[in-house]
N, C-alpha and C. Protein backbone atom coordinates (compact mmCIF):
# COMPACT_ATOMS: atom_id res chain seq x y z
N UNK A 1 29.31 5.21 18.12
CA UNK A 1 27.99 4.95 18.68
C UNK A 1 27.96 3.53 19.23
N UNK A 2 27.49 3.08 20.42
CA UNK A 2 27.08 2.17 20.90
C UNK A 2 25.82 1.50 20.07
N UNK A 3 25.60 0.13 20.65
CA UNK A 3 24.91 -0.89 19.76
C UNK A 3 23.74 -0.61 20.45
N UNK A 4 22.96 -0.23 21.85
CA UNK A 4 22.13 0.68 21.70
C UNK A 4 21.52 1.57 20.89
N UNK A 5 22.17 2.61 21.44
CA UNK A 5 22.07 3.77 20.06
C UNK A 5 21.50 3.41 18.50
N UNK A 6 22.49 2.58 17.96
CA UNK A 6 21.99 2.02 16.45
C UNK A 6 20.28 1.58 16.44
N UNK A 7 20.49 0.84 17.57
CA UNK A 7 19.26 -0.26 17.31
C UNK A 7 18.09 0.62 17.37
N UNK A 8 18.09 1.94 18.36
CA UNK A 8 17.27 3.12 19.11
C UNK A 8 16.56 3.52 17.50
N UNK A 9 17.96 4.43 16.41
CA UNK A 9 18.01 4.76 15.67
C UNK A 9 17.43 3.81 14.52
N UNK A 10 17.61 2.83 14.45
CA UNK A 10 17.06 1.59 13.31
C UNK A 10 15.61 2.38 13.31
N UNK A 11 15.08 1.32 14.70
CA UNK A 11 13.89 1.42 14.87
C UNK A 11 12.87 2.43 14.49
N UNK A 12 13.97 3.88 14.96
CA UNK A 12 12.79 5.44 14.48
C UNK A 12 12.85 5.48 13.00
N UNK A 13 14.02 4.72 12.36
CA UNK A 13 13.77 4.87 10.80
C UNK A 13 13.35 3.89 9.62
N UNK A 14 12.81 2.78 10.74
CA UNK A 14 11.64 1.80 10.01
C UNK A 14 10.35 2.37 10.33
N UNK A 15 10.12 2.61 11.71
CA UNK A 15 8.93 3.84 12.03
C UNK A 15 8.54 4.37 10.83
N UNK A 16 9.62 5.38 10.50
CA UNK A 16 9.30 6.56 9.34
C UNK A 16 8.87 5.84 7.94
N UNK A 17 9.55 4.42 7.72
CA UNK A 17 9.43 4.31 6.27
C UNK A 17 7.99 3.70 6.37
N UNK A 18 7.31 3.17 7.72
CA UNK A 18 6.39 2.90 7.96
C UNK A 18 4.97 3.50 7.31
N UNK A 19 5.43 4.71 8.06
CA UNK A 19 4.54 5.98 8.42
C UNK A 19 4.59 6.96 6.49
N UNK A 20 5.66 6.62 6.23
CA UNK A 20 5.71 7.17 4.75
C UNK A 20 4.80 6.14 3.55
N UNK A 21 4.82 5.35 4.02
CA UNK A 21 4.52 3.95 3.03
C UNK A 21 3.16 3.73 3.03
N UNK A 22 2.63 4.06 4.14
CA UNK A 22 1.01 4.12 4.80
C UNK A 22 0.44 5.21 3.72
N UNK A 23 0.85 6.22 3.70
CA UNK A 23 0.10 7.49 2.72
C UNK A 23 -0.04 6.77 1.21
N UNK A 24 1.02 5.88 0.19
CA UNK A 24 0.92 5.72 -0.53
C UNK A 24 -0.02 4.06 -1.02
N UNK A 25 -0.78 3.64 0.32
CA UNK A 25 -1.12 2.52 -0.31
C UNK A 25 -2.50 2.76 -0.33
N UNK A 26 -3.42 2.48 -0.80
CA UNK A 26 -4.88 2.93 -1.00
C UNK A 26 -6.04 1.52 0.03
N UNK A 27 -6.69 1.88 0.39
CA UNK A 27 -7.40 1.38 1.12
C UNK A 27 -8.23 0.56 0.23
N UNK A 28 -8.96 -1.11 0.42
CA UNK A 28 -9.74 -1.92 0.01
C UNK A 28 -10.70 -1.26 -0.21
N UNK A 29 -11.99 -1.41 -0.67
CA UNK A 29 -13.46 -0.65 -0.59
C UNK A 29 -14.05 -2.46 -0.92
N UNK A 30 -15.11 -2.82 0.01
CA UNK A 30 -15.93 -4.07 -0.20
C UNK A 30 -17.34 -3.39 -0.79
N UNK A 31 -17.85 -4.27 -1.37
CA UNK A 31 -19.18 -3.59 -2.57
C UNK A 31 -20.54 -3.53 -1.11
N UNK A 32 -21.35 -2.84 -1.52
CA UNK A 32 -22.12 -2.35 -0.78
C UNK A 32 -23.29 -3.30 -1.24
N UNK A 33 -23.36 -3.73 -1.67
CA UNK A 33 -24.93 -4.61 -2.49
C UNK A 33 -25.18 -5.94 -1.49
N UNK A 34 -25.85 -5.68 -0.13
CA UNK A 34 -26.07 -6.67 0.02
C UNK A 34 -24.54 -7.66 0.24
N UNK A 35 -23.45 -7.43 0.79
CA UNK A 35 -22.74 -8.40 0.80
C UNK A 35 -22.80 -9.20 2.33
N UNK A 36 -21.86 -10.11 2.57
CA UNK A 36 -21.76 -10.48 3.96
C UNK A 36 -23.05 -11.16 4.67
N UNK A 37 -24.12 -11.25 3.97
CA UNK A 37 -25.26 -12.19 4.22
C UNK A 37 -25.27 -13.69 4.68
N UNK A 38 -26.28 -14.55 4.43
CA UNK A 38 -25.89 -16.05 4.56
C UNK A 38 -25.22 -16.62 3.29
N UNK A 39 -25.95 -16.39 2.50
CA UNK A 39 -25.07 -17.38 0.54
C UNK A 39 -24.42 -15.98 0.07
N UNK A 40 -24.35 -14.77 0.48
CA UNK A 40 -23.40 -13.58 -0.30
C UNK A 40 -22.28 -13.21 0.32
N UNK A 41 -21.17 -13.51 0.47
CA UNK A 41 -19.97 -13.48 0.72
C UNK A 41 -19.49 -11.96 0.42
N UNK A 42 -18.84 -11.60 1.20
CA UNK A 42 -18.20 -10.33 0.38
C UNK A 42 -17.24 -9.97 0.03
N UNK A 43 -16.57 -9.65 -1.40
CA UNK A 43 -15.20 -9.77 -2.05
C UNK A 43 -14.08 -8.68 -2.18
N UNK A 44 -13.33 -8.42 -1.87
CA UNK A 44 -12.34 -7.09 -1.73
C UNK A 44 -11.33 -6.85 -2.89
N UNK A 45 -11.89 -5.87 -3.43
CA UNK A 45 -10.97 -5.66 -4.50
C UNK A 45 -10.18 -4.56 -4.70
N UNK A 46 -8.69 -4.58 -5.06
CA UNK A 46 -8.14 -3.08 -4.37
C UNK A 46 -8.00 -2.25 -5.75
N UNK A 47 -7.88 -1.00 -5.81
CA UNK A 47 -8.25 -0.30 -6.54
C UNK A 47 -6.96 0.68 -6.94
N UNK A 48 -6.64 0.62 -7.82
CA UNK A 48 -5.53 0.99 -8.55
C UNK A 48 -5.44 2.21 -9.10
C-alpha cells in the first residue's frame, strides 16, 4: 500500500472510533432553576 492509501485508511478509522466513542459519553444537563441570570451563573455537572 502506498502512503496515501494508509493515511486515507487512518483517517476512516479515527472517524469510527470517533463515531463509536460519541454513543458512550453522556451529555452535561445545566439545572433549570433560574440559572444564567445577572448574580446566577450556571453550573454543569456531568452525570454518571
Amino acid at each position: 500500500m502506498d502512503r496515501y492509501t494508509k493515511t486515507i485508511l487512518t483517517v476512516i478509522a479515527v472517524a469510527l472510533v470517533a463515531i463509536a466513542a460519541q454513543n458512550t459519553i453522556t451529555p452535561a444537563k445545566a439545572r433549570g432553576d433560574n440559572c444564567g441570570s445577572y448574580m446566577e451563573p450556571c453550573f454543569v455537572k456531568v452525570l454518571n
